[in-house]
C-alpha atoms as a PDB file:
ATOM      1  CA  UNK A   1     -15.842  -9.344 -21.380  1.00  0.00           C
ATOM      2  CA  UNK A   2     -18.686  -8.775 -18.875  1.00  0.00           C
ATOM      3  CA  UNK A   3     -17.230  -6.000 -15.610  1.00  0.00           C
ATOM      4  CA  UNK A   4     -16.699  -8.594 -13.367  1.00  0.00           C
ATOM      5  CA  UNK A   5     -14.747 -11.155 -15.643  1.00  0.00           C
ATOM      6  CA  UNK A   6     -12.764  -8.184 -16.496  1.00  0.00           C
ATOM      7  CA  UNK A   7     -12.131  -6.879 -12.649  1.00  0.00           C
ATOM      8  CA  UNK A   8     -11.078 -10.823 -11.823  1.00  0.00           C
ATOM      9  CA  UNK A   9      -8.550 -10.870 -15.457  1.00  0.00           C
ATOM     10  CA  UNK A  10      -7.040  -7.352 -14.015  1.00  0.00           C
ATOM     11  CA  UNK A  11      -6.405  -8.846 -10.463  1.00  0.00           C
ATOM     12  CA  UNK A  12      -5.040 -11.707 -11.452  1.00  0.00           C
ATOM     13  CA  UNK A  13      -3.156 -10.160 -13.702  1.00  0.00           C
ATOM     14  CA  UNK A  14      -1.704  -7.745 -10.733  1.00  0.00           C
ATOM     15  CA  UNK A  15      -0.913 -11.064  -8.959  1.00  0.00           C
ATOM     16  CA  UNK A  16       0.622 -13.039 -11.551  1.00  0.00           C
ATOM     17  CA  UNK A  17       3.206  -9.480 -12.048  1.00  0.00           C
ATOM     18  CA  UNK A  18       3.529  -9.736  -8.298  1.00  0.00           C
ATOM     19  CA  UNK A  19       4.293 -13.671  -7.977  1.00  0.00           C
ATOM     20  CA  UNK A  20       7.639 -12.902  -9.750  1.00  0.00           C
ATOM     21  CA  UNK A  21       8.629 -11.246  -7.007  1.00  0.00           C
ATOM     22  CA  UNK A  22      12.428 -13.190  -5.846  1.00  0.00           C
ATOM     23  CA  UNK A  23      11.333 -11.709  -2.134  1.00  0.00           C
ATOM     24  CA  UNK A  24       9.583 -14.317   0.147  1.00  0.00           C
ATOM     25  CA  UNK A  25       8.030 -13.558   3.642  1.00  0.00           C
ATOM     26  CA  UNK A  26       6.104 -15.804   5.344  1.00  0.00           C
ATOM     27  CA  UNK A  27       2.387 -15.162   6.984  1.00  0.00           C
ATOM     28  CA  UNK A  28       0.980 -15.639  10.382  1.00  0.00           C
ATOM     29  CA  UNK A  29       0.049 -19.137   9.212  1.00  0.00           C
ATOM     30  CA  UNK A  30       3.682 -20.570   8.035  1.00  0.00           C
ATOM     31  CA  UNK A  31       2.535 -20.359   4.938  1.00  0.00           C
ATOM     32  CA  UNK A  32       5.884 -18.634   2.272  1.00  0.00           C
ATOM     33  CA  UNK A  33       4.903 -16.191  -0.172  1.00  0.00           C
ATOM     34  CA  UNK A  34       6.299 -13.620  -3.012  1.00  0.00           C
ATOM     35  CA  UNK A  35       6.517 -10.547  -0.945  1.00  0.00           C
ATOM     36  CA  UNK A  36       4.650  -8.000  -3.108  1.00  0.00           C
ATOM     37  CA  UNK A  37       2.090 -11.094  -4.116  1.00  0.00           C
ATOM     38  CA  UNK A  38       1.722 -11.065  -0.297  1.00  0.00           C
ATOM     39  CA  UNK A  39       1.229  -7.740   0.034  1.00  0.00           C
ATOM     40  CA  UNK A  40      -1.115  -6.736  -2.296  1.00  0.00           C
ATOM     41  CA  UNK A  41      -3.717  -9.428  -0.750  1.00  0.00           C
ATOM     42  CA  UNK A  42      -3.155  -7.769   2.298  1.00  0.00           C
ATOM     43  CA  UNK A  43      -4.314  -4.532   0.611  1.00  0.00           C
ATOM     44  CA  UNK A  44      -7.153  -5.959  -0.463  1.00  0.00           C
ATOM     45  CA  UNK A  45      -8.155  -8.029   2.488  1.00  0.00           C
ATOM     46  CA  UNK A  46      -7.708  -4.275   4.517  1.00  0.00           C
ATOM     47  CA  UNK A  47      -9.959  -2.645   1.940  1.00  0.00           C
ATOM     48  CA  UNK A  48     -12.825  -5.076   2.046  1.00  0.00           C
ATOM     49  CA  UNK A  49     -12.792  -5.009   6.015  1.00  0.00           C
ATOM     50  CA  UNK A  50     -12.732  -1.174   6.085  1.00  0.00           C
ATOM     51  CA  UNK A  51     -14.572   0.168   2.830  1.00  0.00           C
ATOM     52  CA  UNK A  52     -16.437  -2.918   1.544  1.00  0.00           C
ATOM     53  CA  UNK A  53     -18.051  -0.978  -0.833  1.00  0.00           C
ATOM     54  CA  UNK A  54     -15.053   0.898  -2.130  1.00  0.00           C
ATOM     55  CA  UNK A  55     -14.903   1.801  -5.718  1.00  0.00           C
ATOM     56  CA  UNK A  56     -13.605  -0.623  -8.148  1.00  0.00           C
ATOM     57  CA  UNK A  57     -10.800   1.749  -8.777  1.00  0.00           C
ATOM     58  CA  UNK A  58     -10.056   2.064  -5.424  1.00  0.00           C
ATOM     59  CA  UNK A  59      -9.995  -1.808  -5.447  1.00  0.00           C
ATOM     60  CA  UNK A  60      -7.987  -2.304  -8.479  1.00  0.00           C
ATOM     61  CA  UNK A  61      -5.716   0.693  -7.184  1.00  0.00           C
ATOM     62  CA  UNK A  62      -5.464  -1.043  -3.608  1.00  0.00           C
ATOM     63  CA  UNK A  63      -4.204  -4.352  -5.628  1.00  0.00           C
ATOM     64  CA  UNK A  64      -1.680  -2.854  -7.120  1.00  0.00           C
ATOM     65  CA  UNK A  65       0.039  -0.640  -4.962  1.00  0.00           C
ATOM     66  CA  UNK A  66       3.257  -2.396  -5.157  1.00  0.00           C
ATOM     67  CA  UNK A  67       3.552  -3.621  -8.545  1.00  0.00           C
ATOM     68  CA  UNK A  68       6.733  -5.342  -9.034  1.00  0.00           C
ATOM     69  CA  UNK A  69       7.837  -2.371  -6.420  1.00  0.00           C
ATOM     70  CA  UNK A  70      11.241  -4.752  -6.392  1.00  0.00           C
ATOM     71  CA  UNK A  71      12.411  -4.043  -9.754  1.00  0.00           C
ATOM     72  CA  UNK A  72      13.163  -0.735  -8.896  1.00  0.00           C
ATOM     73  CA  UNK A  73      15.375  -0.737  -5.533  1.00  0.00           C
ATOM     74  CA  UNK A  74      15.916   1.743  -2.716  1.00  0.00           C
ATOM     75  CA  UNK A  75      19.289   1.337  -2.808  1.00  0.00           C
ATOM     76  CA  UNK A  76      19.704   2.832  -6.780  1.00  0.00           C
ATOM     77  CA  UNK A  77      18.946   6.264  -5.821  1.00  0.00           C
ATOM     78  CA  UNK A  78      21.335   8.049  -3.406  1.00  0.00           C
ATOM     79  CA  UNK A  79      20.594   6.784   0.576  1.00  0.00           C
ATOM     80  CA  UNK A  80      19.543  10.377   1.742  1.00  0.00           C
ATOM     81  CA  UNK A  81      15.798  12.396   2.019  1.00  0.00           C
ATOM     82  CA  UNK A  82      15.920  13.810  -1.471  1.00  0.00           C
ATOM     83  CA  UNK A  83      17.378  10.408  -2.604  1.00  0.00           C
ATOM     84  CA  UNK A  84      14.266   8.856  -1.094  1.00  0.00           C
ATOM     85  CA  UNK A  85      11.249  11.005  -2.523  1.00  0.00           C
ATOM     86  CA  UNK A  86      12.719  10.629  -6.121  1.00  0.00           C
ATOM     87  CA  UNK A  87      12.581   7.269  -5.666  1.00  0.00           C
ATOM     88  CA  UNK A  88       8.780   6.913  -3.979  1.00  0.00           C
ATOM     89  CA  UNK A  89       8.466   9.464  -7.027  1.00  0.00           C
ATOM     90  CA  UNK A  90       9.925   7.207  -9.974  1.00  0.00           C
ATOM     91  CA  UNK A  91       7.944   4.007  -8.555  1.00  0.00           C
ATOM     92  CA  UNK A  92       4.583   5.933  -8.358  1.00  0.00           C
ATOM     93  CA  UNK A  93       5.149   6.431 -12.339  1.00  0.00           C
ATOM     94  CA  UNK A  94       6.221   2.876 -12.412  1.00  0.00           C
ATOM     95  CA  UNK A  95       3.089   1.612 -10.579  1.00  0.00           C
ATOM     96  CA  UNK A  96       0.409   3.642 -12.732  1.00  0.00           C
ATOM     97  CA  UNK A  97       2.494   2.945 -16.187  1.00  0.00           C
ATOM     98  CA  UNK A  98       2.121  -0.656 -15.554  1.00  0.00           C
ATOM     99  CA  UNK A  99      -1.056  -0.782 -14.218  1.00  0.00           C
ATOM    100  CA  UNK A 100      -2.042   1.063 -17.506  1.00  0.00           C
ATOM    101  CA  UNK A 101      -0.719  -1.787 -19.412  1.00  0.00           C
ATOM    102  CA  UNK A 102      -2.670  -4.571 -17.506  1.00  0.00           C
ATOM    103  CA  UNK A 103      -5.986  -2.515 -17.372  1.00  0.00           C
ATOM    104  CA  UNK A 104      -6.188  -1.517 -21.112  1.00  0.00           C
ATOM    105  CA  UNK A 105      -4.955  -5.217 -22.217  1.00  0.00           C
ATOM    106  CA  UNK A 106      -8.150  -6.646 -20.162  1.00  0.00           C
ATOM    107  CA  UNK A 107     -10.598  -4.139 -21.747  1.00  0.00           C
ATOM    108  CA  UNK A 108     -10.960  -0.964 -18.964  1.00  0.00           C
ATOM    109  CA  UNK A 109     -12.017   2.244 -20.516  1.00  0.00           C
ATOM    110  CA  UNK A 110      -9.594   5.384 -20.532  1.00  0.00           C
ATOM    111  CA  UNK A 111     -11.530   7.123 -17.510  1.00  0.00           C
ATOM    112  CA  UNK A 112     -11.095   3.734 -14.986  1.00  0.00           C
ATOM    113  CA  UNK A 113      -7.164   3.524 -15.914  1.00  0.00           C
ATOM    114  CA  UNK A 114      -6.854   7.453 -15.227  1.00  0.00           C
ATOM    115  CA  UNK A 115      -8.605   7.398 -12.258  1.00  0.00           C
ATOM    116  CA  UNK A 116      -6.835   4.477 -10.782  1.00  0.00           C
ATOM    117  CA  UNK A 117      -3.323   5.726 -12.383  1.00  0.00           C
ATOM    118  CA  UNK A 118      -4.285   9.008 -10.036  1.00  0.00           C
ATOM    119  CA  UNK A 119      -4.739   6.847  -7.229  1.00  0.00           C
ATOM    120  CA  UNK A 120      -1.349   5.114  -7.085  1.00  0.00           C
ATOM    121  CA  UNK A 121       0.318   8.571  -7.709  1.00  0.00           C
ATOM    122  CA  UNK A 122      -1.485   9.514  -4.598  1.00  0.00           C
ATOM    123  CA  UNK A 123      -2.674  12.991  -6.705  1.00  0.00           C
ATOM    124  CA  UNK A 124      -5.407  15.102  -4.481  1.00  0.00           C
ATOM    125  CA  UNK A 125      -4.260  13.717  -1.181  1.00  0.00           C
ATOM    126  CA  UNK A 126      -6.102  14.670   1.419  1.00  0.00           C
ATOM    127  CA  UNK A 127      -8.648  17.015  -0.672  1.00  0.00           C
ATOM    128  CA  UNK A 128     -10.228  12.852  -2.174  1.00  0.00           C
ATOM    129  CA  UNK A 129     -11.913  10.998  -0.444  1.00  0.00           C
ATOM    130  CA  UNK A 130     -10.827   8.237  -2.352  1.00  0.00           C
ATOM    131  CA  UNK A 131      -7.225   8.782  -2.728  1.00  0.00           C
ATOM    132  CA  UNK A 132      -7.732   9.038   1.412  1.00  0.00           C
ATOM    133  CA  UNK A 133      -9.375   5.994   1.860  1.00  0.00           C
ATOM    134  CA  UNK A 134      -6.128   4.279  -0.078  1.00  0.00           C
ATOM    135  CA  UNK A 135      -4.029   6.173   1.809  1.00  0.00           C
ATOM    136  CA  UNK A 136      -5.814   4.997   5.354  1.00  0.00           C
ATOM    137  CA  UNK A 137      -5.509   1.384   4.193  1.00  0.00           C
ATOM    138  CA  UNK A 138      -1.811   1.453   2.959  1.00  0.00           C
ATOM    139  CA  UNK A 139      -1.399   2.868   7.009  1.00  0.00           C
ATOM    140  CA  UNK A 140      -3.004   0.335   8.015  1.00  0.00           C
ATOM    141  CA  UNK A 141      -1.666  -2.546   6.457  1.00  0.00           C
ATOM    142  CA  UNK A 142       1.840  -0.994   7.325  1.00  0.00           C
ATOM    143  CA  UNK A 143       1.092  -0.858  10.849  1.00  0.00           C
ATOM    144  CA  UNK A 144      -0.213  -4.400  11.117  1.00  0.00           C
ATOM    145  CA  UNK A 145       1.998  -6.373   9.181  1.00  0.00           C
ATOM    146  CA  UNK A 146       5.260  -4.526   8.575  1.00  0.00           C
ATOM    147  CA  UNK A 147       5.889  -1.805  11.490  1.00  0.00           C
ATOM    148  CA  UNK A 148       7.673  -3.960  14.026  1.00  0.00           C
ATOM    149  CA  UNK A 149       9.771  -5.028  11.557  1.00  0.00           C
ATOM    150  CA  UNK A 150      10.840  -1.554  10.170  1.00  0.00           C
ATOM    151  CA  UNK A 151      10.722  -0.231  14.336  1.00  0.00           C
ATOM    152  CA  UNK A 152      13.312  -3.071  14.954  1.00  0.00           C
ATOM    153  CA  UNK A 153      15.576  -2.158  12.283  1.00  0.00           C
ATOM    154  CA  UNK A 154      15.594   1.620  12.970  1.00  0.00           C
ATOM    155  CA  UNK A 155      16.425   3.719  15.953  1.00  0.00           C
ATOM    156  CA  UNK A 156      13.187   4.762  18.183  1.00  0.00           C
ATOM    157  CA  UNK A 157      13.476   8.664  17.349  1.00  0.00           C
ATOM    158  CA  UNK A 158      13.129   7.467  13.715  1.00  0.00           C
ATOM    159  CA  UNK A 159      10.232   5.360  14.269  1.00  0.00           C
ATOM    160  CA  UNK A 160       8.107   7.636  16.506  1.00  0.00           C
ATOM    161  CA  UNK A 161       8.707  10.366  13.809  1.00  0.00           C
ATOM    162  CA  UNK A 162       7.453   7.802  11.140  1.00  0.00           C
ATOM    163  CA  UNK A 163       4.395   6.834  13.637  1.00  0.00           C
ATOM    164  CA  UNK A 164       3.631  10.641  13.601  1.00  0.00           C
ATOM    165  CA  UNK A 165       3.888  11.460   9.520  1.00  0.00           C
ATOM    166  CA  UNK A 166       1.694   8.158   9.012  1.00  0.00           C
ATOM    167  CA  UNK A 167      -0.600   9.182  11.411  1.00  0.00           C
ATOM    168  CA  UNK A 168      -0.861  12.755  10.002  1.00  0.00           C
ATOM    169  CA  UNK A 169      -1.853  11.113   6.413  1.00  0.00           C
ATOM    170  CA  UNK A 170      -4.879   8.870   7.745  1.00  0.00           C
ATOM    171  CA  UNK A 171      -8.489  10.513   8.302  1.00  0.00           C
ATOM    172  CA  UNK A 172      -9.776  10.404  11.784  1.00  0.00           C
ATOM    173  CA  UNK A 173     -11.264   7.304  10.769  1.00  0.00           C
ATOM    174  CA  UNK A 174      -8.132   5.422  10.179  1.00  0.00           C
ATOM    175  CA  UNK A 175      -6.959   6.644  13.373  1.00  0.00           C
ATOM    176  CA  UNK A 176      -9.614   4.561  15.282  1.00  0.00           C
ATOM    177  CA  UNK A 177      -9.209   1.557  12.979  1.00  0.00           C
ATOM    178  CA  UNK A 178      -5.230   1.219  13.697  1.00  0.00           C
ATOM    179  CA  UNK A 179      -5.445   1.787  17.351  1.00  0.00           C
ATOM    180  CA  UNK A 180      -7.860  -1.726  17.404  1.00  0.00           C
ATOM    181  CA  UNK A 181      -5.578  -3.373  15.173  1.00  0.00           C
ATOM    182  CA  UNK A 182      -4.307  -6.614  17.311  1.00  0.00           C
ATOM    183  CA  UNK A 183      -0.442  -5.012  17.596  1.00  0.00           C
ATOM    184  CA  UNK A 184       2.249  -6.948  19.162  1.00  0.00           C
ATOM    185  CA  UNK A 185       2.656  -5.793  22.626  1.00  0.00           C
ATOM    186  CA  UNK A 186       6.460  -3.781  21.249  1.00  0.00           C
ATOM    187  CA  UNK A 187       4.691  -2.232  18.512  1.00  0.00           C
ATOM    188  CA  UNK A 188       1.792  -1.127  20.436  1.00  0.00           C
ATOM    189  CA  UNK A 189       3.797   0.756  22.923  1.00  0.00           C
ATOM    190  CA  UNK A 190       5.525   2.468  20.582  1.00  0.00           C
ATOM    191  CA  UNK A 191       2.695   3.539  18.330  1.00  0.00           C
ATOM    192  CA  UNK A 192       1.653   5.142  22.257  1.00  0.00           C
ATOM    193  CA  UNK A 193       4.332   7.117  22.741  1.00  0.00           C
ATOM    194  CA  UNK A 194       4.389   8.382  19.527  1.00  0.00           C
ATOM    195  CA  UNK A 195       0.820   9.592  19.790  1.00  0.00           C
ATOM    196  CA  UNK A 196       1.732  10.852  23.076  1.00  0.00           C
ATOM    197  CA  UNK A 197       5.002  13.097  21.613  1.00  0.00           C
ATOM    198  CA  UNK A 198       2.442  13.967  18.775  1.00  0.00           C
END
């Protein structure tokens, strides 16, 4: 299988994993979805606009972010902080196990699965550049698509400290990217006066 027959059988594979998810949401053009199928195009779409030469790792990594995230719900791990980072911990594991799978069953070599297994666990944060660049785009895509949704579900204290962690984890780059995204008026505002608490 020639590389780019085998990057299109990986992604394909990611999105055939994701189209089972029971979880619809609908895009800006009407147009109903799987949620995580959603999702990971948005991830990709994100990468292409800001790194368009990214790494295929960091492309296959970006793809797969969230697969089949909804087998393993929030709500099976007890509702408080450490509750929470066991279970961001347990679906990283999930994520690069499974993505594992799919990449050795289409023919990727043992150095491309690590790397992108590292990726999804988020290891070296911060200290590569790579695992950053993810990390900016998962920001991103969170801000554009899903933030106004989480901000009106949540009290604002809660979402201006959220603004401020994600903001901490994106490089300096990222921070000019999201403050041109196209943000709903709401959204916007708040994103501001988090920045301006920061």
């Amino acid at each position: 299988m020639s590389s780019d027959s085998r990057f299109s059988a990986a992604l394909a594979q990611f999105d055939a994993a994701n189209a089972e998810d029971p979880h619809q949401e609908t895009d800006a053009d009407g147009r109903v979805w799987p949620k995580e199928l959603l999702y990971g195009q948005r991830m990709s779409d994100c990468l292409a606009r800001v790194a368009p030469d990214a790494p295929e790792a960091v492309q296959l990594a970006a793809r797969c972010q969230h697969i089949r995230r909804w087998t393993i719900p929030r709500h099976d791990f007890p509702m408080d902080r450490p509750g929470y980072h066991q279970w961001r911990n347990t679906l990283k594991k999930f994520h690069a196990t499974l993505a594992g799978e799919i990449l050795t069953g289409v023919g990727y070599d043992q150095a491309t699965i690590k790397r992108v297994q590292a990726l999804l666990q988020k290891q070296q944060l911060a200290h590569d550049a790579d695992v950053q660049l993810l990390e900016d785009v998962i920001c991103l895509v969170f801000l554009e698509y899903y933030f106004l949704d989480f901000a009106q579900q949540h009290p604002e204290e809660k979402v201006i400290d959220i603004v401020q962690k994600t903001w901490k984890k994106m490089t300096s780059n990222g921070h000019q990217l999201a403050l041109q995204l196209p943000l709903p008026a709401p959204a916007h505002a708040l994103v501001a006066k988090a920045l301006g608490a920061a």
